[in-house]
Protein backbone atom coordinates (compact mmCIF):
# COMPACT_ATOMS: atom_id res chain seq x y z
CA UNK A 1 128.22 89.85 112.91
CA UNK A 2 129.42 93.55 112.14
CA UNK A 3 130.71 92.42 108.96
CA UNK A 4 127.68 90.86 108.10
CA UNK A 5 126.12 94.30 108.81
CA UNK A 6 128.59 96.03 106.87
CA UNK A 7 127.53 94.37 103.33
CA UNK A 8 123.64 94.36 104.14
CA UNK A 9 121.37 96.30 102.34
CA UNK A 10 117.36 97.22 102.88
CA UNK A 11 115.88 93.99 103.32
CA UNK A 12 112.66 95.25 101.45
CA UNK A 13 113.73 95.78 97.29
CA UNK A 14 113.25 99.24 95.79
CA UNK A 15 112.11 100.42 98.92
CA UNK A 16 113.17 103.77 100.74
CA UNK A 17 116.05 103.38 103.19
CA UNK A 18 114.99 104.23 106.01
CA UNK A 19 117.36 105.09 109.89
CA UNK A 20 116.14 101.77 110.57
CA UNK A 21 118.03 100.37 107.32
CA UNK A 22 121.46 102.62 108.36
CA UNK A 23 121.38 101.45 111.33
CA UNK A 24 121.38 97.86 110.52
CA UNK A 25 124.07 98.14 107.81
CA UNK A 26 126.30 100.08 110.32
CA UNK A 27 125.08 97.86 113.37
CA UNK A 28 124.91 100.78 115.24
CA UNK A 29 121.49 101.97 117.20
CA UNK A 30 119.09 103.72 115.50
CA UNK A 31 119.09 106.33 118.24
CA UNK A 32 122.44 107.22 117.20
CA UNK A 33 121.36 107.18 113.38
CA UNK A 34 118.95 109.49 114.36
CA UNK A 35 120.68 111.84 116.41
CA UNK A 36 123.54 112.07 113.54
CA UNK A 37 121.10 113.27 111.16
CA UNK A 38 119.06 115.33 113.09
CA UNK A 39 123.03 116.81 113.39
CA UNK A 40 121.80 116.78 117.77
CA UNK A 41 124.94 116.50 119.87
CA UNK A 42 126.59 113.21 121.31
CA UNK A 43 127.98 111.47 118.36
CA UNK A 44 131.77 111.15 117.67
CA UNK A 45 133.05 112.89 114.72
CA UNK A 46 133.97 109.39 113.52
CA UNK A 47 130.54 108.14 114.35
CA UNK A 48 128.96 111.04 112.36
CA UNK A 49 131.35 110.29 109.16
CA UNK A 50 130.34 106.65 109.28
CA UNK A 51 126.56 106.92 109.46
CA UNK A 52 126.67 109.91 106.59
CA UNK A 53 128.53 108.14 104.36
CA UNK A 54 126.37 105.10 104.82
CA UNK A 55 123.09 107.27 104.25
CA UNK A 56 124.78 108.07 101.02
CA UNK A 57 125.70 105.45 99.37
CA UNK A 58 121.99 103.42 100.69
CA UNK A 59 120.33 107.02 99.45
CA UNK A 60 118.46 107.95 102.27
CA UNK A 61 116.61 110.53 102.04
CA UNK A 62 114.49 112.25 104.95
CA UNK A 63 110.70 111.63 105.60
CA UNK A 64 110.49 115.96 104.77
CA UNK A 65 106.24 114.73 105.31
CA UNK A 66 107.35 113.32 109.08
CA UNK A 67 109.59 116.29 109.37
CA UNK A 68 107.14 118.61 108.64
CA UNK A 69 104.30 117.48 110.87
CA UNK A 70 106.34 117.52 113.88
CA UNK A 71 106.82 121.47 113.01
CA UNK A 72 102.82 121.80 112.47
CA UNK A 73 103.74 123.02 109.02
CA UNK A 74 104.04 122.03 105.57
CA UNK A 75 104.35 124.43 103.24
CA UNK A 76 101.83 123.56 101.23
CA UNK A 77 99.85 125.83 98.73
CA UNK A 78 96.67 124.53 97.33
CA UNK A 79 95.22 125.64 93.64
CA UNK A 80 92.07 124.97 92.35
CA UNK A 81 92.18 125.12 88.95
CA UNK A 82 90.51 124.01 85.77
CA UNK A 83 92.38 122.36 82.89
CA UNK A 84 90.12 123.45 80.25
CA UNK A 85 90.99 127.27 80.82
CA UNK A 86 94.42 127.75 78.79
CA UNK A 87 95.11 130.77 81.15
CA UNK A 88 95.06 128.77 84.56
CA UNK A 89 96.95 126.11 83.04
CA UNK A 90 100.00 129.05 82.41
CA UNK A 91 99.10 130.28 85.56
CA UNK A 92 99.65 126.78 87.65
CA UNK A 93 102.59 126.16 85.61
CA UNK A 94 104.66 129.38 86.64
CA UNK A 95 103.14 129.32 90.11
CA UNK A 96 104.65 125.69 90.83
CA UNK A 97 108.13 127.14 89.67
CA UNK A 98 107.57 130.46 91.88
CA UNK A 99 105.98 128.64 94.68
CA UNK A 100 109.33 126.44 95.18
CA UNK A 101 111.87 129.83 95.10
CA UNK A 102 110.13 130.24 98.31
CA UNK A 103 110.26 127.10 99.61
CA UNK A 104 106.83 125.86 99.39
CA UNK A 105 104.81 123.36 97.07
CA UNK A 106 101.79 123.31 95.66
CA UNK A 107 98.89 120.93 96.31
CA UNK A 108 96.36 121.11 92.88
CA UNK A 109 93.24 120.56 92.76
CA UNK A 110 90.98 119.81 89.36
CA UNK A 111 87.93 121.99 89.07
CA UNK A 112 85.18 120.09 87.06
CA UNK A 113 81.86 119.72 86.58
CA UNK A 114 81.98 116.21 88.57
CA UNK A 115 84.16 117.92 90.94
CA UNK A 116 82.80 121.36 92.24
CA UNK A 117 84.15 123.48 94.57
CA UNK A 118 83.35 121.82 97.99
CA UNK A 119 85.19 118.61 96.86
CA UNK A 120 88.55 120.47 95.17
CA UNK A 121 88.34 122.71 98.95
CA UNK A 122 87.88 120.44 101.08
CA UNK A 123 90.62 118.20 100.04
CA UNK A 124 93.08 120.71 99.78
CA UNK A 125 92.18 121.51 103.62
CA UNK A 126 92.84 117.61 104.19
CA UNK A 127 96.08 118.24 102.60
CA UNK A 128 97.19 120.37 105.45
CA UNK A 129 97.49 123.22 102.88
CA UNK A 130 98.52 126.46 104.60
CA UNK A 131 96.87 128.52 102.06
CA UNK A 132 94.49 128.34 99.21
CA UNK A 133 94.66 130.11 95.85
CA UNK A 134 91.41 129.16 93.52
CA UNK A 135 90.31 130.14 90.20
CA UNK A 136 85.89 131.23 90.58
CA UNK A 137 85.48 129.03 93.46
CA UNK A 138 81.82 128.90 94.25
CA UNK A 139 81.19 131.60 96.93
CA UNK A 140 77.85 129.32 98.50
CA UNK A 141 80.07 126.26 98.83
CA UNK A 142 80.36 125.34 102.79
CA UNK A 143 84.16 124.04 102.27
CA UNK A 144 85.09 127.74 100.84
CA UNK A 145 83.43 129.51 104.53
CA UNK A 146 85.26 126.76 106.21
CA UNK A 147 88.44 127.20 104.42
CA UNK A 148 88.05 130.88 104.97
CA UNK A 149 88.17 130.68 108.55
CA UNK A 150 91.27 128.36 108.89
CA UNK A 151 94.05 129.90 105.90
CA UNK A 152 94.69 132.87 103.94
CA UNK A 153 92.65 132.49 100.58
CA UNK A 154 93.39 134.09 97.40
CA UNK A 155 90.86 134.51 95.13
CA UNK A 156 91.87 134.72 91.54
CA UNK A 157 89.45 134.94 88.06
CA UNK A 158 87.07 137.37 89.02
CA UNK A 159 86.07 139.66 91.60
CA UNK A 160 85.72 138.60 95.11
CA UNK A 161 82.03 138.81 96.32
CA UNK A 162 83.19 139.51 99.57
CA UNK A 163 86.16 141.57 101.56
CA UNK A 164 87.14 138.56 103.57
CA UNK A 165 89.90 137.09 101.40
CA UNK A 166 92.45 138.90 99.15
CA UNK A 167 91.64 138.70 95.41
CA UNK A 168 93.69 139.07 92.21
CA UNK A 169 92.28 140.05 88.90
CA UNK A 170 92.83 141.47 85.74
CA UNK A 171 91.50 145.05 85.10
CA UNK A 172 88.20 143.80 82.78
CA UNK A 173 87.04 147.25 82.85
CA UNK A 174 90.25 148.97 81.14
CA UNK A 175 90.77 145.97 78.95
CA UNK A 176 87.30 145.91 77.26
CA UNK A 177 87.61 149.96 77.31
CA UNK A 178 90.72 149.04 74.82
CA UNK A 179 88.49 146.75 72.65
CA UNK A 180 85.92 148.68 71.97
CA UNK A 181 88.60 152.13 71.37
CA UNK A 182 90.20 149.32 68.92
CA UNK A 183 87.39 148.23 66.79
CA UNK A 184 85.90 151.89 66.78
CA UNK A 185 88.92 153.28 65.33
CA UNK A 186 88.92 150.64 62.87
CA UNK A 187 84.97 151.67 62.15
CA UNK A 188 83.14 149.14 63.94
CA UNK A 189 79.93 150.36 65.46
CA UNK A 190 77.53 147.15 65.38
CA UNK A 191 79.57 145.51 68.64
CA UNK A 192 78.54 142.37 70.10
CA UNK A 193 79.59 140.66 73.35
CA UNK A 194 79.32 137.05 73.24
CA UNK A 195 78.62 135.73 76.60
CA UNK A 196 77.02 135.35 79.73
CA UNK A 197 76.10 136.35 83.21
CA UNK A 198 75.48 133.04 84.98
CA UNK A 199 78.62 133.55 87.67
CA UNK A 200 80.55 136.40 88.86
CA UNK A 201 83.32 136.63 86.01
CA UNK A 202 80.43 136.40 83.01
CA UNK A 203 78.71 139.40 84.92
CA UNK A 204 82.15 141.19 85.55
CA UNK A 205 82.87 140.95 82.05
CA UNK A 206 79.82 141.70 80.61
CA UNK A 207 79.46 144.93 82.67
CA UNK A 208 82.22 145.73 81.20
CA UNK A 209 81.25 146.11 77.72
CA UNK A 210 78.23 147.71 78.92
CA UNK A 211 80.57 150.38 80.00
CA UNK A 212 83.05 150.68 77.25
CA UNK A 213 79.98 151.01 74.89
CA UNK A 214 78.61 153.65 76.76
CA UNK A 215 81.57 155.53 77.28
CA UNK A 216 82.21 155.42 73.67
CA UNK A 217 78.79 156.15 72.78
CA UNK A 218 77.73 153.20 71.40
CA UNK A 219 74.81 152.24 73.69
CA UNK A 220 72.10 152.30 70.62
CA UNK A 221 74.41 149.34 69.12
CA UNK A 222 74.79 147.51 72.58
CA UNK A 223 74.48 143.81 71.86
CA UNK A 224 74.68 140.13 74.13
CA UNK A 225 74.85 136.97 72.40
CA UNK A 226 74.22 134.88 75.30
CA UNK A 227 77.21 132.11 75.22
CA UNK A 228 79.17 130.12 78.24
CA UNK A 229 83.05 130.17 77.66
CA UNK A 230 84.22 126.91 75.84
CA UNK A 231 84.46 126.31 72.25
CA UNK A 232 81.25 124.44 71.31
CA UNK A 233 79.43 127.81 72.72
CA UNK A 234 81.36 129.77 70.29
CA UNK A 235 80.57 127.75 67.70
CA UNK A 236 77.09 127.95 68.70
CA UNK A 237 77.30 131.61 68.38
CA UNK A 238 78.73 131.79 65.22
CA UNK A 239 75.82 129.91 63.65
CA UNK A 240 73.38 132.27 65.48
CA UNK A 241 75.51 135.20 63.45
CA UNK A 242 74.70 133.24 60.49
CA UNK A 243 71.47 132.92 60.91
CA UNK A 244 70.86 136.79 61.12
CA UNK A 245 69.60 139.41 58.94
CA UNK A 246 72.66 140.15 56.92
CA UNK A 247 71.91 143.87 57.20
CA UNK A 248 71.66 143.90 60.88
CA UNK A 249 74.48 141.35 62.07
CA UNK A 250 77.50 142.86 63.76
CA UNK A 251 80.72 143.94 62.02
CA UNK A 252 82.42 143.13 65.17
CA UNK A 253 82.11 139.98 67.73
CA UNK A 254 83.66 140.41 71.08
CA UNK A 255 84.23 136.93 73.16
CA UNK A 256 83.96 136.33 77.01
CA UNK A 257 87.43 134.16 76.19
CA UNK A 258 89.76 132.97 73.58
CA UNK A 259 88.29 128.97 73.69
CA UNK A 260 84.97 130.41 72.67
CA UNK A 261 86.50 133.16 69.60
CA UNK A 262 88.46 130.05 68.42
CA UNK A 263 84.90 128.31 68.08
CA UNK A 264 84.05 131.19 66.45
CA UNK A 265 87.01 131.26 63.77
CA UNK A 266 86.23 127.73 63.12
CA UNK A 267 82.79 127.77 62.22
CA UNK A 268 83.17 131.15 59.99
CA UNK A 269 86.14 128.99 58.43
CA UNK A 270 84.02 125.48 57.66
CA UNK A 271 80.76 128.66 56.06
CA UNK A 272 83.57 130.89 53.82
CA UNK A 273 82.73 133.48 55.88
CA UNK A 274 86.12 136.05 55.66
CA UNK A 275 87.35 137.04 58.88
CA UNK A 276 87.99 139.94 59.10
CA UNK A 277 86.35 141.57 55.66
CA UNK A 278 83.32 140.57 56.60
CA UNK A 279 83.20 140.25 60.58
CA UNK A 280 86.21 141.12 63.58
CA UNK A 281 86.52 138.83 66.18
CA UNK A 282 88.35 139.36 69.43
CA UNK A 283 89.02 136.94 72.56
CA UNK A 284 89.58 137.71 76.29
CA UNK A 285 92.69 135.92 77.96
CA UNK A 286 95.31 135.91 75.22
CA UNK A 287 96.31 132.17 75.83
CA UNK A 288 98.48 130.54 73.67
CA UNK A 289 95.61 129.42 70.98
CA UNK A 290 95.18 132.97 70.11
CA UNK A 291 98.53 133.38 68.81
CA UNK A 292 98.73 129.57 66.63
CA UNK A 293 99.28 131.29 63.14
CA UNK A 294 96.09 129.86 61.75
CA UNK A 295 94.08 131.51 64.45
CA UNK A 296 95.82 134.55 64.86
CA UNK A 297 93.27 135.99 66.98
CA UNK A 298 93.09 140.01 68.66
CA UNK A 299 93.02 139.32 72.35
CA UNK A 300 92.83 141.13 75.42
CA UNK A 301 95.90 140.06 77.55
CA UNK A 302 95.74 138.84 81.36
CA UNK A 303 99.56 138.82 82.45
CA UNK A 304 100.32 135.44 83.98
CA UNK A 305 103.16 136.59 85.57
CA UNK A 306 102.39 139.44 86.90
CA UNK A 307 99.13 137.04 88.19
CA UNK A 308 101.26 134.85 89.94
CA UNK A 309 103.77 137.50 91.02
CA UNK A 310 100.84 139.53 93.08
CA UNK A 311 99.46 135.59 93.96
CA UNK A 312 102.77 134.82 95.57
CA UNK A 313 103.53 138.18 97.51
CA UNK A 314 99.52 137.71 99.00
CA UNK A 315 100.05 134.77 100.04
CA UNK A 316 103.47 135.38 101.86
CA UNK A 317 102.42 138.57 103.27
CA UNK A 318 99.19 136.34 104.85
CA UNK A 319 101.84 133.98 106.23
CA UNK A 320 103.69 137.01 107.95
CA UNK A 321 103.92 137.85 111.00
CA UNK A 322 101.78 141.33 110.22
CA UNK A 323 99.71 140.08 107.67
CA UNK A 324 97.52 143.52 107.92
CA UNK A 325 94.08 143.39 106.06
CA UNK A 326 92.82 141.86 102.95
CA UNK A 327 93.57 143.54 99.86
CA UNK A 328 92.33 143.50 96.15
CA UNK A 329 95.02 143.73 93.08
CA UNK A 330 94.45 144.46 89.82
CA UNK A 331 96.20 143.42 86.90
CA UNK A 332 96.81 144.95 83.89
CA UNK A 333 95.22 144.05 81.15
CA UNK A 334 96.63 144.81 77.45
CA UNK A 335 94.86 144.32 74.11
CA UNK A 336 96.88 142.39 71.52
CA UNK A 337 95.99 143.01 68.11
CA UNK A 338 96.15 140.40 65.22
CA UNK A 339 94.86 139.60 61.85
CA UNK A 340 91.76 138.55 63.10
CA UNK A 341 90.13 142.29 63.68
CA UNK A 342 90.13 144.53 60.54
CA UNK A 343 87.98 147.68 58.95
CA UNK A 344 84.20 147.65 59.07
CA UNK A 345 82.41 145.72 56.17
CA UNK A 346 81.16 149.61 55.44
CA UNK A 347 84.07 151.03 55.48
CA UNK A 348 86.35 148.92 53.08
CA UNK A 349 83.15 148.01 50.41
CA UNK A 350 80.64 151.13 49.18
CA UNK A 351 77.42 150.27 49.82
CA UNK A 352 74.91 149.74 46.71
């Protein structure tokens, strides 16, 4: 019979070994399979040789889910994010990859329309996550209060509306100061945002160029093209440029992000309308469309790693032992100029 168990293999085909399986090839007890590779004292040195070996060549690998429940952790992150944002896609990327240095992995969870906040939350809490980064969660959604009160939560995107949770976010306020410095130097005076101020981020970044037009002096020219972020709503924009007064449109057209400026390239593209002779445009996010050399588009810059960098060492720091209280990080933000902003209409043709 111990021959027989010798030459065995998992009954079950393409299946997981499991001790069970070991155990049965070595004919040995699956206590001592177990105790071997929990490496718990008793075996033989011989004993331990034999049931390693046969774990190897059956490739077993440990139940790390099993393993980790019996610890009460499982160093799991969760991330709500939303694929049509280029920048959270970069972000979850690199945060997977800096997640695992430090031993953890990361649970995602896909922010949609279909799929609001108090789904994504509430089954990351199912998944035993033991901490929650999220991209604009909804601050009214039950499952966000509830996840509050059982892990650390990082909120990312915009400002926090509260001083419970820690929250990372670019520095809107110095990065539409640099817009607005950009275009004026290149004489742009007729600014407009195109945007909105239905959540927290739109109002963030709207405020913004409120700001950066008054501190520049510009508050006679102050302008909103009301707009949500994706590139049908630039588009939408673009046309409502169009349809203006040529004398009173904007030289200048400042997007809420780089999905809706691209909609706004396109459309002045398909009408022959020169970009930028005749109008600048400039994103927010500086994902990778607004570097593709036929878009080439002036963006303000959120740094993705320095987002996940200050992400990570929150998160850790909540998992401490002294996690102390929660904080709020900005991140710099950077404007990169391209083709796509140029001198005022005014200031490159005479008038009459």
């Amino acid at each position: 019979m111990a021959a027989e168990h010798e030459t065995s293999r998992p009954s079950s085909a393409g299946a997981m070994p499991t001790m069970r399986d070991i155990a049965e090839h070595l004919g040995v007890s699956r206590q001592l399979v177990s105790l071997v590779l929990r490496e718990a004292p008793g075996p033989s040195r011989a004993s331990r040789e034999r049931v390693l070996q046969a774990a190897q060549e059956l490739g077993y690998r440990p139940n790390v889910s099993a393993q980790l429940l019996r610890q009460r952790r499982t160093f799991n992150i969760g991330l709500m994010i939303a694929l049509s944002n280029p920048f959270e896609v970069r972000f979850a990327e690199r945060f997977m990859t800096r997640a695992a240095e430090h031993g953890f992995s990361v649970v995602v969870g896909l922010h949609t329309d279909e799929r609001p906040t108090d789904v994504v939350v509430s089954e990351l809490i199912a998944q035993r996550v033991e901490a929650i980064t999220a991209f604009n969660p909804d601050p009214a959604a039950p499952a966000v209060q509830d996840a509050i009160a059982r892990v650390p939560v990082v909120w990312l995107g915009e400002k926090a509306p509260n001083a419970l949770v820690d929250n990372v976010h670019v520095d809107e306020a110095h990065g539409l100061r640099q817009v607005i410095k950009h275009l004026y130097s290149l004489g742009h005076r007729c600014i407009t945002y195109v945007g909105n101020e239905r959540e927290s981020v739109g109002r963030d970044r709207t405020a913004a160029y409120r700001a950066a037009m008054i501190g520049a002096g510009l508050e006679a020219h102050m302008a909103i093209m009301v707009s949500g972020w994706g590139e049908e709503d630039g588009a939408a924009a673009a046309r409502t440029w169009l349809d203006q007064n040529p004398q009173q449109r904007a030289t200048a057209l400042v997007s809420c992000s780089d999905s809706n400026a691209v909609g706004l390239l396109a459309v002045f593209a398909r009408e022959g309308v020169r970009v930028p002779a005749e109008v600048s445009v400039v994103g927010f996010d500086d994902s990778y469309v607004a570097s593709l050399s036929y878009n080439a588009l002036t963006s303000v810059r959120q740094d993705v790693e320095l987002t996940v960098d200050a992400a990570i060492a929150t998160i850790l720091k909540r998992l401490s032992e002294t996690p102390g209280n929660p904080s709020e990080v900005l991140t710099p933000a950077v404007i990169v100029a391209r083709s796509s902003t140029g001198p005022a209409l005014s200031t490159t043709e005479p008038s009459g």
